[in-house]
PDB file of N, CA and C in Angstrom:
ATOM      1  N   UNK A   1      16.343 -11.986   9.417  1.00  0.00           N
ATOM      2  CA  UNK A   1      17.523 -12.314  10.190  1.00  0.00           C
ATOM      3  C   UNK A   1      17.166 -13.256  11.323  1.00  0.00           C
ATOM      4  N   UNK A   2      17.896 -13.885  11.706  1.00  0.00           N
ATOM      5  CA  UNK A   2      18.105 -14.733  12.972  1.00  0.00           C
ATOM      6  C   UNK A   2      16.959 -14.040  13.915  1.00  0.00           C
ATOM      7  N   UNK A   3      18.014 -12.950  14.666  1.00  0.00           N
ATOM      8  CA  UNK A   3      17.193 -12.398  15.685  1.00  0.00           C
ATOM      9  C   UNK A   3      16.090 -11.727  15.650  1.00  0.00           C
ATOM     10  N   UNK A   4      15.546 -11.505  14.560  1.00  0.00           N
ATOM     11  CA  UNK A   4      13.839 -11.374  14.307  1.00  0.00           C
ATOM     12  C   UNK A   4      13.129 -12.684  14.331  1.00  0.00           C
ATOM     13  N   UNK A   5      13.504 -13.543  13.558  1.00  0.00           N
ATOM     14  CA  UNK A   5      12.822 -14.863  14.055  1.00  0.00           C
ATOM     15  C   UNK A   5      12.814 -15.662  14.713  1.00  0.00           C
ATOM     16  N   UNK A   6      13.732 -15.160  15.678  1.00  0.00           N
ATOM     17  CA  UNK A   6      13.848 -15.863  17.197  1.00  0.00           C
ATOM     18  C   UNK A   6      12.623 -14.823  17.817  1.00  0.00           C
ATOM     19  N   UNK A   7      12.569 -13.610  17.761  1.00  0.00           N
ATOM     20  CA  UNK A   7      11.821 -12.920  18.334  1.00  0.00           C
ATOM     21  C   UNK A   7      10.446 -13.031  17.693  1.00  0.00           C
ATOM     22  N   UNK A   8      10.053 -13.657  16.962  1.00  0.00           N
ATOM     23  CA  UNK A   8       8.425 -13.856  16.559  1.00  0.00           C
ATOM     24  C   UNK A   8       8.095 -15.297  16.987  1.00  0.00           C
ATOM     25  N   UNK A   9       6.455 -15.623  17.397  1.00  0.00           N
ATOM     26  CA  UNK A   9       6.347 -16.725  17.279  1.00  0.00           C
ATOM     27  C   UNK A   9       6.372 -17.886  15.679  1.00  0.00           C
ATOM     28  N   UNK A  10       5.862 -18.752  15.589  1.00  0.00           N
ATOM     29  CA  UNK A  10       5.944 -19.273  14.173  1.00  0.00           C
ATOM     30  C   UNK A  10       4.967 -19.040  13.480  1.00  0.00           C
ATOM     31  N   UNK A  11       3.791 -18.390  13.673  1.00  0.00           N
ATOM     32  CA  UNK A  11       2.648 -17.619  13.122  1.00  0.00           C
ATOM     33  C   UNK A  11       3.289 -16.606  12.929  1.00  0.00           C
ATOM     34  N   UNK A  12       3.432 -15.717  13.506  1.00  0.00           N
ATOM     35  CA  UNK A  12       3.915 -14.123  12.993  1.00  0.00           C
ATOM     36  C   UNK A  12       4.986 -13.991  12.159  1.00  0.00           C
ATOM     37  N   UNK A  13       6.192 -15.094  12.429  1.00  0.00           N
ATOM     38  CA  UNK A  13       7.048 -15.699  11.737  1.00  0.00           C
ATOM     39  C   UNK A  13       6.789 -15.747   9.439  1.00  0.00           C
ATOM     40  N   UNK A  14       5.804 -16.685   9.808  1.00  0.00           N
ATOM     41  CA  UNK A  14       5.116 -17.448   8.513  1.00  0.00           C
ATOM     42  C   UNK A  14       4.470 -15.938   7.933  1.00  0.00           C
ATOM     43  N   UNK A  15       3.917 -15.565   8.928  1.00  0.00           N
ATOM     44  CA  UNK A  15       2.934 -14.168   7.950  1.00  0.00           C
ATOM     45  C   UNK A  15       3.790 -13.033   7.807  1.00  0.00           C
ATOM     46  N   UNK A  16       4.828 -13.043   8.401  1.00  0.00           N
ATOM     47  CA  UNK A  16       5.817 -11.497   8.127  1.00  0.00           C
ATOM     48  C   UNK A  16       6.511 -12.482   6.325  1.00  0.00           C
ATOM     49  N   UNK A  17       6.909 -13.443   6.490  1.00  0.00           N
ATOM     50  CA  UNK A  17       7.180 -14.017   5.405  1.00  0.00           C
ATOM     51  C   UNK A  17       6.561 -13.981   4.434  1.00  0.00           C
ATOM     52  N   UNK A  18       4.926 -14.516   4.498  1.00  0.00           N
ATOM     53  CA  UNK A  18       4.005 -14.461   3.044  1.00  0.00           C
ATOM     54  C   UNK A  18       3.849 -12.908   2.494  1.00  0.00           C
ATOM     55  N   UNK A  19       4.096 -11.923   3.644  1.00  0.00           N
ATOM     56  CA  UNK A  19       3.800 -10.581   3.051  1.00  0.00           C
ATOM     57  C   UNK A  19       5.031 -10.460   2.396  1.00  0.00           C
ATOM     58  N   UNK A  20       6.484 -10.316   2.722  1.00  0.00           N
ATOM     59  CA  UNK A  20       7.255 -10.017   2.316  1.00  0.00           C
ATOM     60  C   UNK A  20       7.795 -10.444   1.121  1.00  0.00           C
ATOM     61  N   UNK A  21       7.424 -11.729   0.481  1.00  0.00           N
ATOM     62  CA  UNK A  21       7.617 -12.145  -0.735  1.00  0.00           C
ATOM     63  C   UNK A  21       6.745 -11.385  -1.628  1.00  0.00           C
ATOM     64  N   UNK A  22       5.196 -10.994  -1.107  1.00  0.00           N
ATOM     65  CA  UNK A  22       4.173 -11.091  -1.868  1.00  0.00           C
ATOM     66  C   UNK A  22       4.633  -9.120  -2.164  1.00  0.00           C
ATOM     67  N   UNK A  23       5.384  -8.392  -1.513  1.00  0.00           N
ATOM     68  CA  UNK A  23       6.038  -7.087  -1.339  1.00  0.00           C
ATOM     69  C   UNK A  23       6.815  -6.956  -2.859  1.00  0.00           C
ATOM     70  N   UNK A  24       6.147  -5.888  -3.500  1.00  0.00           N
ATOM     71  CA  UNK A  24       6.679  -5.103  -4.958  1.00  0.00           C
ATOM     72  C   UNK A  24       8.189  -4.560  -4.034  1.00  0.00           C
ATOM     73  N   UNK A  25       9.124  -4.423  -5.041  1.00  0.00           N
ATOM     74  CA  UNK A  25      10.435  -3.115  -4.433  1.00  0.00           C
ATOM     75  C   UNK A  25       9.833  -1.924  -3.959  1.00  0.00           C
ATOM     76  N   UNK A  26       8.528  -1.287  -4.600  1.00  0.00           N
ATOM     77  CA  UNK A  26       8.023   0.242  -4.225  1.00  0.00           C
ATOM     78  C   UNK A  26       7.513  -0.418  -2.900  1.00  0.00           C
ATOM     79  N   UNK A  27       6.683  -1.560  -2.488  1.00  0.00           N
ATOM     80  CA  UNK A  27       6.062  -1.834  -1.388  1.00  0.00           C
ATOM     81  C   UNK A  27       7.188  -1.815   0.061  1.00  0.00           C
ATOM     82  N   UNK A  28       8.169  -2.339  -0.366  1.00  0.00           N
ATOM     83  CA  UNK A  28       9.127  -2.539   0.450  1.00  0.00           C
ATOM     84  C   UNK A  28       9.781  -1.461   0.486  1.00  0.00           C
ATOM     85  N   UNK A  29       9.989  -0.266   0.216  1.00  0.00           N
ATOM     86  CA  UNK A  29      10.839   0.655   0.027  1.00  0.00           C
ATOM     87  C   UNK A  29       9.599   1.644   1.198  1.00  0.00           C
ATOM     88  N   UNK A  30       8.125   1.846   0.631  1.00  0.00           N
ATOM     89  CA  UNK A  30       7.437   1.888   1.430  1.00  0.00           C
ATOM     90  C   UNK A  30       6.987   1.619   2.765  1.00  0.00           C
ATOM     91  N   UNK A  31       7.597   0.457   3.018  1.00  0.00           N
ATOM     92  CA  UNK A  31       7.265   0.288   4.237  1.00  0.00           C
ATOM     93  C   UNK A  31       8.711   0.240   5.068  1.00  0.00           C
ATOM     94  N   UNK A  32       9.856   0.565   4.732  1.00  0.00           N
ATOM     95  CA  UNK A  32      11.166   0.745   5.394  1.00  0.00           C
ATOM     96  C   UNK A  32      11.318   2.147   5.829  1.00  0.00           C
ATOM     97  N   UNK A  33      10.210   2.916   4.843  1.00  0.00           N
ATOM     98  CA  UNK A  33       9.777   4.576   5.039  1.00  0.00           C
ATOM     99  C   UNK A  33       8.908   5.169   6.070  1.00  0.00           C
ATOM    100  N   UNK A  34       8.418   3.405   6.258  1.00  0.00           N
ATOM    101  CA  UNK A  34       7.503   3.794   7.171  1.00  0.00           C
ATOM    102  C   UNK A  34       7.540   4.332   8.939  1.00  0.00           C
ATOM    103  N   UNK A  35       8.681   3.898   9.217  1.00  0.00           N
ATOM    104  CA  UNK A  35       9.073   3.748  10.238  1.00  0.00           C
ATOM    105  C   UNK A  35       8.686   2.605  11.313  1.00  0.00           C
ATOM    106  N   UNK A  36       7.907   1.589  11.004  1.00  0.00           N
ATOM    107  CA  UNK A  36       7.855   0.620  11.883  1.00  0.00           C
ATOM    108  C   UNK A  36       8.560  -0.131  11.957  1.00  0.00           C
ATOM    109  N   UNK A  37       9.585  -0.344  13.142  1.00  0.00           N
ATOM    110  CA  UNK A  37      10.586  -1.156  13.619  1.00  0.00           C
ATOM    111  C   UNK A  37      10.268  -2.070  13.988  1.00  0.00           C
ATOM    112  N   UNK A  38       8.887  -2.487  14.732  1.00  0.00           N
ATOM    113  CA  UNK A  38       8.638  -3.515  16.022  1.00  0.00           C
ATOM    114  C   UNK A  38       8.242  -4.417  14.710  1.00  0.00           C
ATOM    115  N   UNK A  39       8.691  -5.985  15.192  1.00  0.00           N
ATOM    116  CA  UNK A  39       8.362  -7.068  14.633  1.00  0.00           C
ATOM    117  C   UNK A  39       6.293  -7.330  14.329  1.00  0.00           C
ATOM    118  N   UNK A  40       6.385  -7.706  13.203  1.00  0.00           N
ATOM    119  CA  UNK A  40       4.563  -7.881  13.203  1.00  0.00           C
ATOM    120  C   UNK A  40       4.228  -8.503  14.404  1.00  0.00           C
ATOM    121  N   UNK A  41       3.108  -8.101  14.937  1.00  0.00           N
ATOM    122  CA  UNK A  41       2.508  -9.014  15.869  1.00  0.00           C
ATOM    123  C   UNK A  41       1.385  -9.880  15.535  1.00  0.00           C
ATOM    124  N   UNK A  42       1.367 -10.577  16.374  1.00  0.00           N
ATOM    125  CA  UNK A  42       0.364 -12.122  15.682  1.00  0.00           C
ATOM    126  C   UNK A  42      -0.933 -11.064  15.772  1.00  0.00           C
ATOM    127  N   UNK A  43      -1.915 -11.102  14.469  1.00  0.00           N
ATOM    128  CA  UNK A  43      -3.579 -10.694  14.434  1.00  0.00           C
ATOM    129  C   UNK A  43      -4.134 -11.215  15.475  1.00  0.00           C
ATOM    130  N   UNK A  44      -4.673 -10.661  16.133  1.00  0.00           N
ATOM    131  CA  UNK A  44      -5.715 -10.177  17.231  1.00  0.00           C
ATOM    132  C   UNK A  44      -6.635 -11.133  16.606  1.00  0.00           C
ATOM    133  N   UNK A  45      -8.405 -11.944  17.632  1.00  0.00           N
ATOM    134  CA  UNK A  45      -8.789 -12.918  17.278  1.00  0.00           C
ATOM    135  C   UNK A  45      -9.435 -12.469  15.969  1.00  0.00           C
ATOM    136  N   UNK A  46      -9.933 -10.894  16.416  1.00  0.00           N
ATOM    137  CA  UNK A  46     -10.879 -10.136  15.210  1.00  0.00           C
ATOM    138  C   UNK A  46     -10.159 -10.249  13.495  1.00  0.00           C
ATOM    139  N   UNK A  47      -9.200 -10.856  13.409  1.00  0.00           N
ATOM    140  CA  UNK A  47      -8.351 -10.931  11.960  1.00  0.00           C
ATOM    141  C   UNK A  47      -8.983 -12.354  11.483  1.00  0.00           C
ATOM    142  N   UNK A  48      -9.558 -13.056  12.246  1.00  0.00           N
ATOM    143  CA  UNK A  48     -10.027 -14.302  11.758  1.00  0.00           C
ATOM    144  C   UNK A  48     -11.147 -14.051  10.573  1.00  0.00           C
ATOM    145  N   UNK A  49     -12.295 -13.046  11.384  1.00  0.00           N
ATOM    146  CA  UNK A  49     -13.171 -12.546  10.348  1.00  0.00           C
ATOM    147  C   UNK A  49     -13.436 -12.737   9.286  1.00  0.00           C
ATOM    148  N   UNK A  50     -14.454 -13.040   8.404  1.00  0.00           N
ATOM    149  CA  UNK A  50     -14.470 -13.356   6.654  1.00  0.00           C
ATOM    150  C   UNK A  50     -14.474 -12.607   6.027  1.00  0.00           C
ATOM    151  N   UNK A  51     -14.026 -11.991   4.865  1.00  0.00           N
ATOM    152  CA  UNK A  51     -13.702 -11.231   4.454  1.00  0.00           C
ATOM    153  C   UNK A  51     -15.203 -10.374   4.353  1.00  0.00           C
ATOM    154  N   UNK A  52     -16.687 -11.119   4.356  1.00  0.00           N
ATOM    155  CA  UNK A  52     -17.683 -10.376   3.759  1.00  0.00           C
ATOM    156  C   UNK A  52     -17.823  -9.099   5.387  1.00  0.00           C
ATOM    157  N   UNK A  53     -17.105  -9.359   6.190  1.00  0.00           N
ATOM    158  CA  UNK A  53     -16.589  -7.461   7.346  1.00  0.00           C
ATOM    159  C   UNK A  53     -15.909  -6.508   6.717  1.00  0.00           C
ATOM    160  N   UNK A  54     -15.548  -7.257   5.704  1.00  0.00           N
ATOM    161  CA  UNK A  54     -15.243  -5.431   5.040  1.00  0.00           C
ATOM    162  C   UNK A  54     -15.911  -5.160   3.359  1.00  0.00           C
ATOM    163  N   UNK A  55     -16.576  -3.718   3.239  1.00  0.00           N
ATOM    164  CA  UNK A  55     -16.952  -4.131   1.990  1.00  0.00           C
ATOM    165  C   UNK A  55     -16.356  -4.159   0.888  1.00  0.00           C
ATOM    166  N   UNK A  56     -16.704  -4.230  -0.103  1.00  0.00           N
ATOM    167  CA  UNK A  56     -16.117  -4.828  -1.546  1.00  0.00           C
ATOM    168  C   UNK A  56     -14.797  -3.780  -1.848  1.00  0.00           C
ATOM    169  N   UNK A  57     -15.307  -2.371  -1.730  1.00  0.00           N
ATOM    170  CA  UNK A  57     -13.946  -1.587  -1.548  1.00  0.00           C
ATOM    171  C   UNK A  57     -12.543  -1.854  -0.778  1.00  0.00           C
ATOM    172  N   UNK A  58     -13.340  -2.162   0.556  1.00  0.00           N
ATOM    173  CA  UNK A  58     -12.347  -2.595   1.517  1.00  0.00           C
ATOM    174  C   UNK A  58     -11.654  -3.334   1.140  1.00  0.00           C
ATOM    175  N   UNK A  59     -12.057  -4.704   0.336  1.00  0.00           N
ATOM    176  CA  UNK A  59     -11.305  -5.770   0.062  1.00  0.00           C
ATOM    177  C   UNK A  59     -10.480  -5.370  -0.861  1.00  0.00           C
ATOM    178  N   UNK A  60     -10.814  -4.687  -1.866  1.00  0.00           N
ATOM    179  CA  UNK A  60      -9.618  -4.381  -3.349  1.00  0.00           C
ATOM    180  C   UNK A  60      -9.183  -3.665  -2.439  1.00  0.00           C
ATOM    181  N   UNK A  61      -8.842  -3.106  -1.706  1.00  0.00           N
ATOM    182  CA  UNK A  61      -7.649  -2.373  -0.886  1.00  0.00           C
ATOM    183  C   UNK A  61      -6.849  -3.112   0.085  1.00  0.00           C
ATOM    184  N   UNK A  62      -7.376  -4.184   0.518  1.00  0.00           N
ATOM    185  CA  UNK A  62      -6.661  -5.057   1.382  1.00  0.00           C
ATOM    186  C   UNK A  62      -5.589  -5.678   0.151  1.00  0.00           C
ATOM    187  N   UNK A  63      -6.310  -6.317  -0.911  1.00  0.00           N
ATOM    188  CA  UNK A  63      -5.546  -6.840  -1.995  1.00  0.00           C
ATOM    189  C   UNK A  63      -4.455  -6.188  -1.971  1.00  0.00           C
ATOM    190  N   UNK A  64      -4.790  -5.036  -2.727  1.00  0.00           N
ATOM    191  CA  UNK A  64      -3.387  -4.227  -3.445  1.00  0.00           C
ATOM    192  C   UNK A  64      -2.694  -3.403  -2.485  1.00  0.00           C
ATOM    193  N   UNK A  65      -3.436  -3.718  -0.802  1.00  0.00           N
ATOM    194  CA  UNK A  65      -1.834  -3.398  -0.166  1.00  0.00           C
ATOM    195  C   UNK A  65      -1.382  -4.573   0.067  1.00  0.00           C
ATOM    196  N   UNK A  66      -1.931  -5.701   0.259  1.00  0.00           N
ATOM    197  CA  UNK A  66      -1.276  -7.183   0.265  1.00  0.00           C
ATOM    198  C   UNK A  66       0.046  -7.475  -0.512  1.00  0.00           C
ATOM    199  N   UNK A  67      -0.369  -6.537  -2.261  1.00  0.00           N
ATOM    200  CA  UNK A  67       0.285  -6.653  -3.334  1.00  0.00           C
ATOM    201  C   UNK A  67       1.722  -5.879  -3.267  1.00  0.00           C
ATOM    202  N   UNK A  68       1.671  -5.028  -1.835  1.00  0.00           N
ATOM    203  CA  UNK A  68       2.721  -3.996  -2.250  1.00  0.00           C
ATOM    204  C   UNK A  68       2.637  -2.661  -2.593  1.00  0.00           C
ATOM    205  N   UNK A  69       0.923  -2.254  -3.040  1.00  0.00           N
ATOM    206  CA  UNK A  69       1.185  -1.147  -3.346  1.00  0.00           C
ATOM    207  C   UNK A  69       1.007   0.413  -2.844  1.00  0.00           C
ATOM    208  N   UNK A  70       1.908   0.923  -3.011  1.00  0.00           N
ATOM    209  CA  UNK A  70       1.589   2.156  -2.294  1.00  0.00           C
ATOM    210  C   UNK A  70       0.526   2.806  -2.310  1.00  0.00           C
ATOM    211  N   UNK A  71      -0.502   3.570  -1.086  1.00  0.00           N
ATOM    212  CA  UNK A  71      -1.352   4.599  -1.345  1.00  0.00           C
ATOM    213  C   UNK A  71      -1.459   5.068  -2.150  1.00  0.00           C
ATOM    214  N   UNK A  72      -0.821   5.986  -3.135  1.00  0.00           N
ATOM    215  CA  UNK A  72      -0.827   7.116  -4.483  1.00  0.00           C
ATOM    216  C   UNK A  72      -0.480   6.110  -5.711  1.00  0.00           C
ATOM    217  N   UNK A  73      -0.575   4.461  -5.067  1.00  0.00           N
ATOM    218  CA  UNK A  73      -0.524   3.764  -6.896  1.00  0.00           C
ATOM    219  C   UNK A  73      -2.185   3.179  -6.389  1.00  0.00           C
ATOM    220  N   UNK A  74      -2.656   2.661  -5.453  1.00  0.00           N
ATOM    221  CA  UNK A  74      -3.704   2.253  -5.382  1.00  0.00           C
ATOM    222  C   UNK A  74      -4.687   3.445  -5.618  1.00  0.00           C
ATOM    223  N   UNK A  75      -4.511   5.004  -5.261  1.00  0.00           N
ATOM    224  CA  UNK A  75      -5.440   5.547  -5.375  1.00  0.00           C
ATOM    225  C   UNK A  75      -5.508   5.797  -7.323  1.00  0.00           C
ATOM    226  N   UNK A  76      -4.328   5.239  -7.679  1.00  0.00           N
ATOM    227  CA  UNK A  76      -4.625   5.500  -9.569  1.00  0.00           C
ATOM    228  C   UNK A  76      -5.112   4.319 -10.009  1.00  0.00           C
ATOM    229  N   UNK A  77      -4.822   3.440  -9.292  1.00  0.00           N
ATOM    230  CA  UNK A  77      -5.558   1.802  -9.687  1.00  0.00           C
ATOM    231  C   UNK A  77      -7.197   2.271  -9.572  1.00  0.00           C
ATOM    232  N   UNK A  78      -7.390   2.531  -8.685  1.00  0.00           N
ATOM    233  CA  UNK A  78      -9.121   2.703  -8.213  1.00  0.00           C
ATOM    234  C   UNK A  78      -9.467   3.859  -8.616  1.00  0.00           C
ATOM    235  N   UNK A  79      -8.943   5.027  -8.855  1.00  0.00           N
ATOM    236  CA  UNK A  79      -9.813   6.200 -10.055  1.00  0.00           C
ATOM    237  C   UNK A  79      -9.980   6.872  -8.211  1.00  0.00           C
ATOM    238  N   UNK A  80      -9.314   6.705  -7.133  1.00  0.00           N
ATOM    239  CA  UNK A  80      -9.878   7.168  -5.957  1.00  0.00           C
ATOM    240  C   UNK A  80      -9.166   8.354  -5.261  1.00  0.00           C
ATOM    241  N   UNK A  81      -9.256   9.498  -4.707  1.00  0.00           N
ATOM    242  CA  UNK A  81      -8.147   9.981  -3.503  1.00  0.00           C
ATOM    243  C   UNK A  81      -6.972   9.174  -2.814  1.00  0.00           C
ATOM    244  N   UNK A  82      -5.955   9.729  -2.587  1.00  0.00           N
ATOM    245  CA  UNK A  82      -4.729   8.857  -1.598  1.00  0.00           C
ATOM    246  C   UNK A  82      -5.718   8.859   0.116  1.00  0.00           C
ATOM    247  N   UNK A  83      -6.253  10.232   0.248  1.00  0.00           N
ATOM    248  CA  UNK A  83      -6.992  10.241   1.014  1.00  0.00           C
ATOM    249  C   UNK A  83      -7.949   9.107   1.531  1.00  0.00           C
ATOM    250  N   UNK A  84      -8.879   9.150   0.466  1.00  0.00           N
ATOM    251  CA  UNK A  84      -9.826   7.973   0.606  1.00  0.00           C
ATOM    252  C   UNK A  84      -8.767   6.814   0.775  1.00  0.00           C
ATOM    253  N   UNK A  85      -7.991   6.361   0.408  1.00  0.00           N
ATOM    254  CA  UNK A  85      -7.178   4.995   0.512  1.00  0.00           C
ATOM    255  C   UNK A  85      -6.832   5.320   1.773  1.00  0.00           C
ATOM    256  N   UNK A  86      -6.370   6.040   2.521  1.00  0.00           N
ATOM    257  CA  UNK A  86      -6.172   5.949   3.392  1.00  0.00           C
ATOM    258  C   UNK A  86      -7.156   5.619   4.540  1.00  0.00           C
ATOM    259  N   UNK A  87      -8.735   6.286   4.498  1.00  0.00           N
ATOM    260  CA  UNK A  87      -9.479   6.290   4.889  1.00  0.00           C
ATOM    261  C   UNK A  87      -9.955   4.692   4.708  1.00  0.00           C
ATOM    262  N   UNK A  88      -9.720   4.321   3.716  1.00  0.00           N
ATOM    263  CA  UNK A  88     -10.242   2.677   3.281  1.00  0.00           C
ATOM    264  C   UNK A  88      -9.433   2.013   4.771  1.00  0.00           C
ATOM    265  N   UNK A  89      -7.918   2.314   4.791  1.00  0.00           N
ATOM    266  CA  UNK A  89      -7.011   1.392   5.026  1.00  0.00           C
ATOM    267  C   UNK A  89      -7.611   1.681   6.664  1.00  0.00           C
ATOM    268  N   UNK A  90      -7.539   2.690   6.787  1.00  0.00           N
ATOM    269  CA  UNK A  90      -7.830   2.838   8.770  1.00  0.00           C
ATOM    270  C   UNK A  90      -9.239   2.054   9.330  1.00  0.00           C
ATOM    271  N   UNK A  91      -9.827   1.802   7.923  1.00  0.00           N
ATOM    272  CA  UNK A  91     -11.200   1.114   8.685  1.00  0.00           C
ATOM    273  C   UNK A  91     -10.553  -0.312   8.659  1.00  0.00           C
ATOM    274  N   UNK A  92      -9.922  -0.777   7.291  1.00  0.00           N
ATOM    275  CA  UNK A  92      -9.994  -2.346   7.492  1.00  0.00           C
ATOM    276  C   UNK A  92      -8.801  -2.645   8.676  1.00  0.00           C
ATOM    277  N   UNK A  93      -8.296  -1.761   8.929  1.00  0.00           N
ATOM    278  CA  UNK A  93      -7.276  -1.970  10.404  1.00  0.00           C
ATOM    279  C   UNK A  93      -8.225  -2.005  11.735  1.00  0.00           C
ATOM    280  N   UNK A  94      -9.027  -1.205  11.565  1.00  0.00           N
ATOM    281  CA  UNK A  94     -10.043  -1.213  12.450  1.00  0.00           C
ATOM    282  C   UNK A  94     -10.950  -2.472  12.819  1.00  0.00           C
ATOM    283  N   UNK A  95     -11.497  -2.914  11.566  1.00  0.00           N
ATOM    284  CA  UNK A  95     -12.550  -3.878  11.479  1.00  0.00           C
ATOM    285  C   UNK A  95     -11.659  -5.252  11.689  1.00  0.00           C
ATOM    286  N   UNK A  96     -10.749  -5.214  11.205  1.00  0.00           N
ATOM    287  CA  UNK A  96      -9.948  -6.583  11.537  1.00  0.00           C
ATOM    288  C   UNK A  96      -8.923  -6.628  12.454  1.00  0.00           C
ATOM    289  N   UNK A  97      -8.747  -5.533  13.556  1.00  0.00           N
ATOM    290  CA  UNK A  97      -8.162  -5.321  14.803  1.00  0.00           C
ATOM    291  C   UNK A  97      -6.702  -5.823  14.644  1.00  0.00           C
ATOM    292  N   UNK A  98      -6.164  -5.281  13.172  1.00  0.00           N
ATOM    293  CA  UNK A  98      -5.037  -5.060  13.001  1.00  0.00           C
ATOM    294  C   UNK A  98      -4.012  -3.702  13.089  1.00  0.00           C
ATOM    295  N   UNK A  99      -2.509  -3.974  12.679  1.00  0.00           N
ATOM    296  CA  UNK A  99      -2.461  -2.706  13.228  1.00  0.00           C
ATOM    297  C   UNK A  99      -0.957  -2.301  11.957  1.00  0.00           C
ATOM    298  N   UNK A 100      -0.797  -2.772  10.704  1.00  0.00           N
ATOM    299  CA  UNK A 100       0.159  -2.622  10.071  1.00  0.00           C
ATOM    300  C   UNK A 100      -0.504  -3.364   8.723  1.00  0.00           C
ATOM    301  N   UNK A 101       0.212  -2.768   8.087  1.00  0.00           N
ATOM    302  CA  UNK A 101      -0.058  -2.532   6.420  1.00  0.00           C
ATOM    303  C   UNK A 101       0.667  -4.701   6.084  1.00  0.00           C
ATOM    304  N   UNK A 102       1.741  -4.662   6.576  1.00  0.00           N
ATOM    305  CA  UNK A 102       2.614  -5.937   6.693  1.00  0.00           C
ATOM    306  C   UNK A 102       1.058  -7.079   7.444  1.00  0.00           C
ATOM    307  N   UNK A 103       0.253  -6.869   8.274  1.00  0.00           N
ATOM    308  CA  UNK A 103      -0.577  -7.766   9.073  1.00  0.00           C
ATOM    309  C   UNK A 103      -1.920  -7.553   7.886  1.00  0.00           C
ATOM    310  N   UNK A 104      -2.519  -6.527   7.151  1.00  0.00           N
ATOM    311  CA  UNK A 104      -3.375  -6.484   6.172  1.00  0.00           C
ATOM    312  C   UNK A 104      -2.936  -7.495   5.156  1.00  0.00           C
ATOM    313  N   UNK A 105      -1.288  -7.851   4.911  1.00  0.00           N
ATOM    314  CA  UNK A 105      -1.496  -8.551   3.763  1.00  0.00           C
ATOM    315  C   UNK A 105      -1.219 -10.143   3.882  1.00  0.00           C
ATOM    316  N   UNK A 106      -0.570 -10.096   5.223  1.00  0.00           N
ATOM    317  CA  UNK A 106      -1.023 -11.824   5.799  1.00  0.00           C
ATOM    318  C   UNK A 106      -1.919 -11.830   5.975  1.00  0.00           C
ATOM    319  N   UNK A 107      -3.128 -11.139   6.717  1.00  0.00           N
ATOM    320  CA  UNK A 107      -4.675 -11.530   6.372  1.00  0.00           C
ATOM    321  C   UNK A 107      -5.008 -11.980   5.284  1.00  0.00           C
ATOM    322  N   UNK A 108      -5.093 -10.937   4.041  1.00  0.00           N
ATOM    323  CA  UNK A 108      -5.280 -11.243   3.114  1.00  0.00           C
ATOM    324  C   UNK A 108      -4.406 -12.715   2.217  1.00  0.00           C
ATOM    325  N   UNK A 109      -3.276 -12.770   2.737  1.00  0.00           N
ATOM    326  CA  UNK A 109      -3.122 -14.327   1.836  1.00  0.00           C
ATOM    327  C   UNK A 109      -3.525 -15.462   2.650  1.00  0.00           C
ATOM    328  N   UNK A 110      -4.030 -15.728   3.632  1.00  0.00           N
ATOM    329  CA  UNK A 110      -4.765 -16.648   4.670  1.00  0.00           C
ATOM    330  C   UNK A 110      -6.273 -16.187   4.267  1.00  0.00           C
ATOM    331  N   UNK A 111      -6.679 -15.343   4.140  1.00  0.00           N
ATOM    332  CA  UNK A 111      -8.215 -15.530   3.105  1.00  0.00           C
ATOM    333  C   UNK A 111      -8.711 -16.104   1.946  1.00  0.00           C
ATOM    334  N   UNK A 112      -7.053 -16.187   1.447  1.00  0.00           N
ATOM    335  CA  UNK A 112      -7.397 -16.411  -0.265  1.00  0.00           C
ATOM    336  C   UNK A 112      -7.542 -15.316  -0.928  1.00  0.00           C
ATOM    337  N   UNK A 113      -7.426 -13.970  -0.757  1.00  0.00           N
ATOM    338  CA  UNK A 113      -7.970 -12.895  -1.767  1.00  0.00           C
ATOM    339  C   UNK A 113      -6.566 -12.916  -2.607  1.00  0.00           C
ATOM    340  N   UNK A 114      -5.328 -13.195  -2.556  1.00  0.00           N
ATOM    341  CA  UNK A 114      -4.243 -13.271  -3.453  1.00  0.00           C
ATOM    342  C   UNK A 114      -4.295 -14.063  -4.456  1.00  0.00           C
ATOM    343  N   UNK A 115      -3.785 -13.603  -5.848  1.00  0.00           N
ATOM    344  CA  UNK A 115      -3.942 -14.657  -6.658  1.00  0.00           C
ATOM    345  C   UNK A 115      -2.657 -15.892  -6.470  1.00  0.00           C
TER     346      UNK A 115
END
């Protein structure tokens, strides 16, 4: 809407956008569940980072929440716990001084890890 993108700059703007296209219906349904209201905020400098700060796990989890997908489909994609996915997700929020599932997957399409 208007008044969300009056209220972002044109970075946060562009990356609430690349996630939201790149957003399955379950991803988006997911994250309207989520309860975060506040507009993405622009990544912190630590989001610049190369991807080799998180390890190889980390990254297929950045992917397939990039992709949309929920915790309990990524933990059947990866043979893993919802737990552990979760545990994945709080570090790469950590390590890349982000703070929303929506800012993991504009990272990730400004890395290149999207196909």
């Amino acid at each position: 809407s208007r008044s969300v993108r009056q209220a972002l700059d044109e970075a946060s703007w562009e990356a609430a956008l690349v996630e939201g296209r790149a957003m399955t219906p379950e991803g988006a349904i997911e994250f309207a569940l989520s309860g975060e209201d506040e507009p993405t905020r622009a990544p912190t400098p630590h989001a610049s980072r190369p991807p080799a700060s998180l390890t190889g796990r980390e990254r297929e989890v950045a992917v397939l929440v990039a992709r949309g997908l929920t915790n309990r489909r990524i933990s059947t994609d990866l043979a893993i716990s919802e737990r552990t996915v979760d545990a994945h997700l709080r570090k790469i929020l950590k390590k890349l001084g982000l703070h929303s599932r929506t800012q993991v997957a504009a990272w990730a399409a400004k890395q290149g890890l999207l196909p």
